[in-house]
Protein backbone atom coordinates (compact mmCIF):
# COMPACT_ATOMS: atom_id res chain seq x y z
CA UNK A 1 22.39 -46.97 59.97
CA UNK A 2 20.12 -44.42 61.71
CA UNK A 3 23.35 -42.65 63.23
CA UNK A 4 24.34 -42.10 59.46
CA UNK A 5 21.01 -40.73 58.55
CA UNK A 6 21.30 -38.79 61.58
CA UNK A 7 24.14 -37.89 60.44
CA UNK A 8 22.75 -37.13 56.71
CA UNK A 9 19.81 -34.84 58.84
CA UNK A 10 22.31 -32.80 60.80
CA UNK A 11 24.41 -31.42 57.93
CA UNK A 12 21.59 -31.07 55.35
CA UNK A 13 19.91 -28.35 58.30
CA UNK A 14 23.52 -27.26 58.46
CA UNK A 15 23.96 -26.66 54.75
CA UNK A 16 20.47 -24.81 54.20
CA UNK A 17 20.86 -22.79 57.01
CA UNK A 18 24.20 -21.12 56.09
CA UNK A 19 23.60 -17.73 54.45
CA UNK A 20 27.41 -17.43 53.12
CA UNK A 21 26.21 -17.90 49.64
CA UNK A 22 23.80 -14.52 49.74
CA UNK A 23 25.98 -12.18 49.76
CA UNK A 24 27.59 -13.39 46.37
CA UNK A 25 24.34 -13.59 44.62
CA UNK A 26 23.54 -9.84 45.76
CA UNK A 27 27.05 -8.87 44.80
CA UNK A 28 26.22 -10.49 41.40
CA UNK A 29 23.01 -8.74 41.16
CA UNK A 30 24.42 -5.24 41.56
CA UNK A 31 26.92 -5.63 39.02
CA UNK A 32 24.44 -6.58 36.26
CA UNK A 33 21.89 -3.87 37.40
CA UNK A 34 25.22 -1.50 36.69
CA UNK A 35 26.00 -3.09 33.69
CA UNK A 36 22.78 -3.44 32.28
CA UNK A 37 22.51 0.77 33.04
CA UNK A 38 26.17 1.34 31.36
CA UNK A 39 24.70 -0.56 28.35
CA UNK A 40 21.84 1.69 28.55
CA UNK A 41 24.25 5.17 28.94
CA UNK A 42 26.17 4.30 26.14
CA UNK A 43 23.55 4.22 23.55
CA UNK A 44 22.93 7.81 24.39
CA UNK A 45 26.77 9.00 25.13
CA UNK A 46 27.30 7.39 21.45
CA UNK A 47 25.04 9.35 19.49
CA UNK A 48 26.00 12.50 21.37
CA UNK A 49 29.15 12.07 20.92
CA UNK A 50 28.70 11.06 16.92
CA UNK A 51 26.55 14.23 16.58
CA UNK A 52 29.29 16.59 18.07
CA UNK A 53 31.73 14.91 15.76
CA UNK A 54 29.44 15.73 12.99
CA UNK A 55 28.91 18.86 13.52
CA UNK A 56 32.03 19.98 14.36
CA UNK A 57 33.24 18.19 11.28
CA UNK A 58 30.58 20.28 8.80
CA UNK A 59 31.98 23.31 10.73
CA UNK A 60 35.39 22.58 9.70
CA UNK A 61 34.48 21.59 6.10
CA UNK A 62 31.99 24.81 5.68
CA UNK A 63 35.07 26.82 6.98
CA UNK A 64 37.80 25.71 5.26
């Protein structure tokens, strides 16, 4: 019994000593970071882009 508990001991130190699981959560956090600031850009890129559309579209219609 105590060499399965020994056992048990060894490859719980084993498993929260690894560090192969960091690098995924880091990868994860830079992609929402740039996500979260695409989300952000696009409000603004939106309603520049709707205002150029409108006023190229009153140019056109005061124009024609």
């Amino acid at each position: 019994m105590q060499i399965y508990l020994s056992n048990f001991g060894f490859a719980l130190r084993k498993l929260l000593i690894r560090e192969d699981g960091q690098d995924l959560v880091e990868y994860a956090l830079v992609v929402a970071l740039i996500a979260l600031g695409a989300t952000a850009g696009m409000n603004t890129v939106a309603s520049d882009i709707s205002s150029a559309f409108s006023g190229l579209g009153s140019s056109l219609s005061s124009n024609v």
